[in-house]
N, C-alpha and C. Protein backbone atom coordinates (compact mmCIF):
# COMPACT_ATOMS: atom_id res chain seq x y z
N UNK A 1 11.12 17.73 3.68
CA UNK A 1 10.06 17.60 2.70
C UNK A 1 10.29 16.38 1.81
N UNK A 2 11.35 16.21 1.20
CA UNK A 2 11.45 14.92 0.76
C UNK A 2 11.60 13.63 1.31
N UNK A 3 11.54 13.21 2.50
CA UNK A 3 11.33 12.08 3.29
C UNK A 3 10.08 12.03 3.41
N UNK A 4 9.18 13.44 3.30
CA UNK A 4 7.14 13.12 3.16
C UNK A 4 7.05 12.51 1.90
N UNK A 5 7.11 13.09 0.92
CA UNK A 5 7.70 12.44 -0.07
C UNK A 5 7.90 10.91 -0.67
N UNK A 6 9.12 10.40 0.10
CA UNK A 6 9.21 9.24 -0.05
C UNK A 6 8.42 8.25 0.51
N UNK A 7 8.21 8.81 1.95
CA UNK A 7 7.03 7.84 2.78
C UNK A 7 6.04 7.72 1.90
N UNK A 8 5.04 8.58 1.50
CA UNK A 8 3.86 8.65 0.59
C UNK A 8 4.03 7.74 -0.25
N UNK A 9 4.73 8.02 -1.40
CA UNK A 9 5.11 6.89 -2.57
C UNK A 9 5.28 5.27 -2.06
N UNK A 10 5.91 4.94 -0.66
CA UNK A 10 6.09 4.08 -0.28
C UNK A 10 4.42 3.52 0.29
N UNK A 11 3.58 4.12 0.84
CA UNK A 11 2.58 3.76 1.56
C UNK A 11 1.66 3.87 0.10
N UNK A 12 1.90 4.43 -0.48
CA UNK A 12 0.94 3.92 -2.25
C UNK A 12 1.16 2.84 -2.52
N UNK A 13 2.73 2.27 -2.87
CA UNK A 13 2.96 1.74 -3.39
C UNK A 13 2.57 0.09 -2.45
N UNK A 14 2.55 0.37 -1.17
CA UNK A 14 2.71 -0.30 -0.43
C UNK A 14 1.32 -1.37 -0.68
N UNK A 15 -0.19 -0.36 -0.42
CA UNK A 15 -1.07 -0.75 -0.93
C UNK A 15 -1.45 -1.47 -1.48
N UNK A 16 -0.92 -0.84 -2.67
CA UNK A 16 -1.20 -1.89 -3.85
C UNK A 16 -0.28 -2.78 -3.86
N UNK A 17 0.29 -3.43 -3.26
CA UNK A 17 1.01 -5.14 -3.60
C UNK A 17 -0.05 -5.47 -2.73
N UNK A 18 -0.46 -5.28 -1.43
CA UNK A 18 -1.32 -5.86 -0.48
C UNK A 18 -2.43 -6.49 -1.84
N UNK A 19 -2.44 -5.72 -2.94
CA UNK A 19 -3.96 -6.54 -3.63
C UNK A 19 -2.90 -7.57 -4.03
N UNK A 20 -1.71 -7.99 -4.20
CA UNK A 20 -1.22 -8.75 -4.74
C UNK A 20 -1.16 -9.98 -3.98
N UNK A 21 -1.55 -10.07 -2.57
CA UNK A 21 -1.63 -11.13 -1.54
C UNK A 21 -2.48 -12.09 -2.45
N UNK A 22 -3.68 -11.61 -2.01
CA UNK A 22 -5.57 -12.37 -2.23
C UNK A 22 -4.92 -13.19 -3.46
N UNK A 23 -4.54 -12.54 -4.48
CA UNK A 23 -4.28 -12.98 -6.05
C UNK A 23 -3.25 -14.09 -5.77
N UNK A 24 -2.13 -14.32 -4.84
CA UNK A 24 -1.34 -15.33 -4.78
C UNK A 24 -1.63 -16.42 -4.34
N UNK A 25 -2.74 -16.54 -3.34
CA UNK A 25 -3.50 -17.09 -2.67
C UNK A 25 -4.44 -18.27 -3.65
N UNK A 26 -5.12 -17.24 -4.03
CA UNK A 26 -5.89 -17.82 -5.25
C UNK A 26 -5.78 -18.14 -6.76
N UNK A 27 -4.26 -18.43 -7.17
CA UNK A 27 -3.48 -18.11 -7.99
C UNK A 27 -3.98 -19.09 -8.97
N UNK A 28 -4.38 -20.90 -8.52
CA UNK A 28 -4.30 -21.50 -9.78
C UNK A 28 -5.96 -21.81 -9.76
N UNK A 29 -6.82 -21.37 -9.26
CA UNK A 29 -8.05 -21.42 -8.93
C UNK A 29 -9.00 -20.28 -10.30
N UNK A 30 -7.86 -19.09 -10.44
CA UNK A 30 -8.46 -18.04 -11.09
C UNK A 30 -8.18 -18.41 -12.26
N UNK A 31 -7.20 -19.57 -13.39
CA UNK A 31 -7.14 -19.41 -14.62
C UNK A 31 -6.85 -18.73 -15.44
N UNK A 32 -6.31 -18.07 -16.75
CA UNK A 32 -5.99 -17.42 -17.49
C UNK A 32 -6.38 -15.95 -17.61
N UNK A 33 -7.82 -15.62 -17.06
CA UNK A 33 -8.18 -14.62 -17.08
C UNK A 33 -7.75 -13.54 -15.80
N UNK A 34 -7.35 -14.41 -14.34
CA UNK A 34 -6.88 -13.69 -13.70
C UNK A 34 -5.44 -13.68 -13.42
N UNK A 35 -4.92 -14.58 -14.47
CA UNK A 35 -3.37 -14.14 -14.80
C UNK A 35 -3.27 -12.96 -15.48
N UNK A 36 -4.00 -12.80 -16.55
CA UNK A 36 -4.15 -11.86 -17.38
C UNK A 36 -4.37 -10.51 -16.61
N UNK A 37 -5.19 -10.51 -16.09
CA UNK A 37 -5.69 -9.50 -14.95
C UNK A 37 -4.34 -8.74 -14.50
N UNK A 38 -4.31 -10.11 -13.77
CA UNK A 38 -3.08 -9.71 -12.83
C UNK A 38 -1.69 -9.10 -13.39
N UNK A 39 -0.99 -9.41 -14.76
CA UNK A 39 -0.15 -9.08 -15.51
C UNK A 39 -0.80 -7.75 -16.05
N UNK A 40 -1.94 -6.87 -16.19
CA UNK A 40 -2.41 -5.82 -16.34
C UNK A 40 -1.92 -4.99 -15.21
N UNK A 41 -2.42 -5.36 -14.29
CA UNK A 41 -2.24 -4.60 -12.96
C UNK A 41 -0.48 -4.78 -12.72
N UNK A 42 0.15 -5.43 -12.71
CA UNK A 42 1.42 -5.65 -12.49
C UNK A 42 2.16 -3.87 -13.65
N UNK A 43 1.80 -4.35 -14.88
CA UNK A 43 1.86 -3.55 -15.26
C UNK A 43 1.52 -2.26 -15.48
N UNK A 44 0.37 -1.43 -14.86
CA UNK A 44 0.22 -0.21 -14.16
C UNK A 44 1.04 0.23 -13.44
N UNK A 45 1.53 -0.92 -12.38
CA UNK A 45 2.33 -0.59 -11.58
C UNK A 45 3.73 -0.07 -11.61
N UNK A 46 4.26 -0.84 -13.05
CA UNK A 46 5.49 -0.70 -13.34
C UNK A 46 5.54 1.09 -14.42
N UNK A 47 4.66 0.99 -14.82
CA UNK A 47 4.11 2.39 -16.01
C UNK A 47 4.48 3.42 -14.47
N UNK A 48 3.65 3.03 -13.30
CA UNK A 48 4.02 4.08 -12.25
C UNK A 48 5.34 4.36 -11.95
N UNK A 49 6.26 3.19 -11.44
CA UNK A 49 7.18 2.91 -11.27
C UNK A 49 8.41 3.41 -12.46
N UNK A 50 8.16 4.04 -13.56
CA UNK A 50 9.04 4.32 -14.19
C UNK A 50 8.61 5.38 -14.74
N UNK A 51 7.75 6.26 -14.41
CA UNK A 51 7.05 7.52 -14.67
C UNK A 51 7.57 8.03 -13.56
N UNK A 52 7.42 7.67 -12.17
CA UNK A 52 8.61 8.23 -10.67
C UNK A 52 9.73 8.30 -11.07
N UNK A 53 10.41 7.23 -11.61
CA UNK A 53 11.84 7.13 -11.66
C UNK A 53 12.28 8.51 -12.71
N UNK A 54 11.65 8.72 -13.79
CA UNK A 54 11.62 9.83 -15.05
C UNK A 54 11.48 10.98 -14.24
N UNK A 55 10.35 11.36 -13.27
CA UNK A 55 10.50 12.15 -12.90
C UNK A 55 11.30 12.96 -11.89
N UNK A 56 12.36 11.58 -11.41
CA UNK A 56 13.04 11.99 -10.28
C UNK A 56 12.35 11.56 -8.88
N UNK A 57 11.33 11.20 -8.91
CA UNK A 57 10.91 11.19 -7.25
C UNK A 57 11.46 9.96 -6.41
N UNK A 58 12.69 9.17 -7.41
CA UNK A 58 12.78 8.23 -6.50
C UNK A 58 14.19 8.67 -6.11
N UNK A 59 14.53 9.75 -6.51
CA UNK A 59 16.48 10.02 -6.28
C UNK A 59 15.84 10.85 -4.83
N UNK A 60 17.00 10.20 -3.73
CA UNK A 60 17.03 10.78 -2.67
C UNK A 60 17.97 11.82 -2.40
N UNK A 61 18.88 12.17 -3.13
CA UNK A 61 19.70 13.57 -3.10
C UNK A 61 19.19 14.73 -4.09
């Protein structure tokens, strides 16, 4: 059960960097507002990323 678990979190997490491609791509084209953007979203990610960790879902024993 906890290797479903980890896969899941991994294929979420996985996802969402894929939006992080397009954005690198188009990085100096988008200007301040989609830096901004993007440092929003970066940061959701990390709020996730340390709301897992608090809760334990990233310890594998």
């Amino acid at each position: 059960m906890r290797f479903y678990i980890i896969a899941m979190l991994f294929v979420i997490f996985d996802v969402e960097t894929m939006f992080l491609f397009p954005w690198a791509i188009k990085f100096k084209s988008l200007g301040l507002v989609g830096l901004i953007s993007m440092f929003v979203f970066l940061g959701i990610l990390l709020v996730g990323y340390i709301w897992l960790y608090k809760k334990g879902a990233l310890d594998w024993a």
